[in-house]
Protein backbone atom coordinates (compact mmCIF):
# COMPACT_ATOMS: atom_id res chain seq x y z
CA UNK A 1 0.00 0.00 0.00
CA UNK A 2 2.22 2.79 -1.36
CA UNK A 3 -0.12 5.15 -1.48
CA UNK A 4 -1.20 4.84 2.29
CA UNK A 5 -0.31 8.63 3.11
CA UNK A 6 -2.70 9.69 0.42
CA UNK A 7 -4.71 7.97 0.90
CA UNK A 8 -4.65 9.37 5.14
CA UNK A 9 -4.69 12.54 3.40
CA UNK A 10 -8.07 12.18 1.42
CA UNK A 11 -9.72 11.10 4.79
CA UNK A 12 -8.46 13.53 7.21
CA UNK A 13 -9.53 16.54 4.41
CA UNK A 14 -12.98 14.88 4.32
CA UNK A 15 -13.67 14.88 8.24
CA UNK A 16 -12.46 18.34 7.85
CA UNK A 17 -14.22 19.47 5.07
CA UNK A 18 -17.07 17.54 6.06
CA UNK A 19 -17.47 19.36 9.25
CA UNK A 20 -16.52 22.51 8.24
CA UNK A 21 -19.45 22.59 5.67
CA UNK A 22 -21.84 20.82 8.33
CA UNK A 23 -21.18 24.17 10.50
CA UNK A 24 -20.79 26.56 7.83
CA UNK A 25 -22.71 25.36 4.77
CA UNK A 26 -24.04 28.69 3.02
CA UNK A 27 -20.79 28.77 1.03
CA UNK A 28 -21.16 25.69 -0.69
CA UNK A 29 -25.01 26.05 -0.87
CA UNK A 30 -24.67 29.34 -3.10
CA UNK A 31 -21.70 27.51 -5.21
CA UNK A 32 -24.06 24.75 -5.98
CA UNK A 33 -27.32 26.72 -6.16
CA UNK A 34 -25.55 28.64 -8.74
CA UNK A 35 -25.43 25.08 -10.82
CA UNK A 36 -28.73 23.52 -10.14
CA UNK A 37 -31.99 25.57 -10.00
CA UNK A 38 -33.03 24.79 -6.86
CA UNK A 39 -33.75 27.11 -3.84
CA UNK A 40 -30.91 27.80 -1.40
CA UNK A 41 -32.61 26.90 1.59
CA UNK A 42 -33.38 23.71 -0.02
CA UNK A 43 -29.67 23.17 -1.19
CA UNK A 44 -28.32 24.27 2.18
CA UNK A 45 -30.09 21.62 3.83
CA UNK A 46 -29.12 18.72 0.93
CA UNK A 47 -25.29 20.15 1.62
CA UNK A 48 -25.43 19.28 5.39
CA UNK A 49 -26.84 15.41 4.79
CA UNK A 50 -23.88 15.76 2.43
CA UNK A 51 -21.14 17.16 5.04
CA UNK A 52 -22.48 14.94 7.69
CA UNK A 53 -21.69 11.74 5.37
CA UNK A 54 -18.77 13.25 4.15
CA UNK A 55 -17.11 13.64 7.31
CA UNK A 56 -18.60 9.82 8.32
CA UNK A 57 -17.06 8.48 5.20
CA UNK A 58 -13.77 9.89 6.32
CA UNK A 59 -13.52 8.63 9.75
CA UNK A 60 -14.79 4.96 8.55
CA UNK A 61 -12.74 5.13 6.23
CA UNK A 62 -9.52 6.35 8.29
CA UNK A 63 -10.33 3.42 11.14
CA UNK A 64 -11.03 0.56 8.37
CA UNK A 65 -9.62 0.81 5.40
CA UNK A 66 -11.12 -1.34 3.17
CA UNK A 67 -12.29 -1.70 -0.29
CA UNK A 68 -15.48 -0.44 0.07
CA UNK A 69 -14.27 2.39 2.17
CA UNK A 70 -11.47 3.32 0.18
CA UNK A 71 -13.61 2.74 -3.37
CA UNK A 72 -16.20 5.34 -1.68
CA UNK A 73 -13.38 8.03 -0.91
CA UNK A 74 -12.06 7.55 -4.70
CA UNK A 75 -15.63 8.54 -6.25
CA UNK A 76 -16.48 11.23 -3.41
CA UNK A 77 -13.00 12.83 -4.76
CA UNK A 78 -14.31 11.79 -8.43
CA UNK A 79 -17.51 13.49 -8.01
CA UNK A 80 -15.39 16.55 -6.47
CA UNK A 81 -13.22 17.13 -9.42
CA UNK A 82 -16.33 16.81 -11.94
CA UNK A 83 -17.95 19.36 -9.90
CA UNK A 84 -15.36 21.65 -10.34
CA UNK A 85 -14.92 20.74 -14.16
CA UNK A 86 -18.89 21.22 -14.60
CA UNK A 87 -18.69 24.46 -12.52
CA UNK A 88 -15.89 26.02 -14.43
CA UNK A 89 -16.75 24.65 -17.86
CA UNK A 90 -20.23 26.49 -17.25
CA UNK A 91 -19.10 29.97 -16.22
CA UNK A 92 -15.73 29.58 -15.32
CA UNK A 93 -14.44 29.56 -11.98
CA UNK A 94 -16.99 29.97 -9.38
CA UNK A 95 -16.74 32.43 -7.03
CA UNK A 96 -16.30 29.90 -4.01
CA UNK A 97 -16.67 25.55 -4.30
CA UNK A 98 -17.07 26.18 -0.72
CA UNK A 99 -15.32 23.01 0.61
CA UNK A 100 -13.95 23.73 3.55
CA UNK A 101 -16.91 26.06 4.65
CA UNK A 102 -15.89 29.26 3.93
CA UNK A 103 -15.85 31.65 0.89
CA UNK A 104 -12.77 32.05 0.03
CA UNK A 105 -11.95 28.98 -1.80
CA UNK A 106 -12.33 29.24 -5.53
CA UNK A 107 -12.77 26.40 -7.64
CA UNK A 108 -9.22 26.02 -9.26
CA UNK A 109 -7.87 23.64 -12.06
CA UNK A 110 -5.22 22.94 -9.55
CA UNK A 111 -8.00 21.84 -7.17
CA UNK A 112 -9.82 19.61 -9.68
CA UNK A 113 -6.15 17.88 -10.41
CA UNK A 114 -5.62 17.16 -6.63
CA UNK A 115 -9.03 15.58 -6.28
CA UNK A 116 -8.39 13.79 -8.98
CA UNK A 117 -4.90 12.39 -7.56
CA UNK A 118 -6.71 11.57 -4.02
CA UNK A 119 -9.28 9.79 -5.87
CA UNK A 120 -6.22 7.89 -7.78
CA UNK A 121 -4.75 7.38 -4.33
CA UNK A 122 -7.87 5.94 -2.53
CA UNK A 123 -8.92 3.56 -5.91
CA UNK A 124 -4.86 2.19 -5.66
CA UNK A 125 -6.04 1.44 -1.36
CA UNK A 126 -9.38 0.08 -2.66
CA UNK A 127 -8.04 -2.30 -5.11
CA UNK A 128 -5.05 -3.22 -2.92
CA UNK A 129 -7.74 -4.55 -0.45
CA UNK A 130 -5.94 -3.92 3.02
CA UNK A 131 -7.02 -6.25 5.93
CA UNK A 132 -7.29 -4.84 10.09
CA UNK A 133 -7.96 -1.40 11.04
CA UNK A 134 -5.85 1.65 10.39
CA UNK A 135 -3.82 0.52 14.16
CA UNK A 136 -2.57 -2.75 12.34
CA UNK A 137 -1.37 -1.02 8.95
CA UNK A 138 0.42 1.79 10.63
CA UNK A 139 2.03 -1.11 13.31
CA UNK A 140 3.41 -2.55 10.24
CA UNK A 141 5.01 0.42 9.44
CA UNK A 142 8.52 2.22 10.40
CA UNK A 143 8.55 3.20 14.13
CA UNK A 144 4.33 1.85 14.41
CA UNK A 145 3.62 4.45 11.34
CA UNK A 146 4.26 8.14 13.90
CA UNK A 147 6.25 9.19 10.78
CA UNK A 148 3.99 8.33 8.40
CA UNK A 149 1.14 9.98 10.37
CA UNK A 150 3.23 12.93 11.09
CA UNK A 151 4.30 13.50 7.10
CA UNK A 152 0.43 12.45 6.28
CA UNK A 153 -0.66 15.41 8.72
CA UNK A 154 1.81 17.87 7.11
CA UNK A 155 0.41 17.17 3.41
CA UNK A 156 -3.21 17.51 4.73
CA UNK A 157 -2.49 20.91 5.73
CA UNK A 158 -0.29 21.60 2.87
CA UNK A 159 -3.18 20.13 0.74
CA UNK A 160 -5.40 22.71 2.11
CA UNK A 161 -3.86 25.54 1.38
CA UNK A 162 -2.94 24.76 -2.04
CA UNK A 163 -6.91 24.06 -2.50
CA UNK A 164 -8.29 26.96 -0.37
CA UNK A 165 -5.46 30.04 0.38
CA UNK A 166 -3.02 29.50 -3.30
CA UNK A 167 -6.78 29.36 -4.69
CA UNK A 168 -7.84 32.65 -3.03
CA UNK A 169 -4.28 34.23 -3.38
CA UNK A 170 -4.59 33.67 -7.47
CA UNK A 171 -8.00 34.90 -7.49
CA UNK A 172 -6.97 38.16 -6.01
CA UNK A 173 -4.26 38.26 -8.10
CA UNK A 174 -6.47 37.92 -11.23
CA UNK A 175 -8.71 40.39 -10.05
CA UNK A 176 -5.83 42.94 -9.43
CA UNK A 177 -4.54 42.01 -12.54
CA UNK A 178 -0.84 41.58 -11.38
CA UNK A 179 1.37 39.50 -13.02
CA UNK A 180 5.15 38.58 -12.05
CA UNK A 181 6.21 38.13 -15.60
CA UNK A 182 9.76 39.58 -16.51
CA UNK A 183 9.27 42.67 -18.60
């Protein structure tokens, strides 16, 4: 299981994300509103049954990861980077996807591309079909896998600000219309 500290990754941002929108879910609501006609209050409640299994998926998923735990984190990070496609083909980049609850995190290219490589990363754990809980697989590991949750934590939050503050930072950047090309 190569890909383990992805694949740690991909769960930790969706118990994160997950509860983040379950809190704050207007952000997403409004990005998604924007795509389906439906009204907000409606959409606000679908995207908290949404957060509240997106954040379950990620801690089942984290304790036990199996096939069918693993093969559900793949398509949830599927599903995110067609979102972001759809939303960006359709009117470019959205103002906010709204994944981590707040609005200030645009819908990116870069963020579709590192959905897409957690989704690669969680299909590799499904179809590498890992037996005993998340305590057995890191046991197996170097020093009972501290270093491998330590580097796993470090890309999770390195993973979220290339998806929410790099996002925002080139936004503002657009909008200012500043470049750091030589002349």
């Amino acid at each position: 299981m190569e890909l383990i500290g992805l694949y740690l990754i991909a769960c930790a941002l969706l118990v994160v994300a997950g509860l983040a929108k379950l809190v704050r879910p207007d952000a997403t609501a409004r990005a998604l509103a924007a795509l389906v006609p439906m009204p907000l209050a409606r959409v606000r409640g679908l995207v908290r049954v949404g957060a509240t299994a997106e954040a379950v998926l990620g801690l089942v998923a984290l304790a036990a990861p199996r096939t069918l735990s693993a093969g559900l984190v793949a398509v949830s990070y599927g599903a995110f980077a067609l979102f972001i496609a759809y939303a960006r083909a359709k009117g470019g980049a959205i103002a906010s996807c709204g994944c981590f609850g707040t609005p200030d995190t645009p819908a990116t290219a870069l963020h579709a591309v590192v959905n897409l490589g957690l989704a690669v990363a969680a299909g590799a754990v499904a179809i590498a079909a890992p037996a005993g809980s998340i305590v057995s697989i890191l046991a197996a590991q170097p020093l009972h896998g501290g270093p491998l949750v330590l580097v796993s934590a470090i890309g999770a939050w390195l993973t979220y600000l290339v998806v929410s503050l790099l996002a925002a930072l080139q936004a503002a950047r657009t909008l200012t219309g500043v470049t750091f090309r030589a002349p």
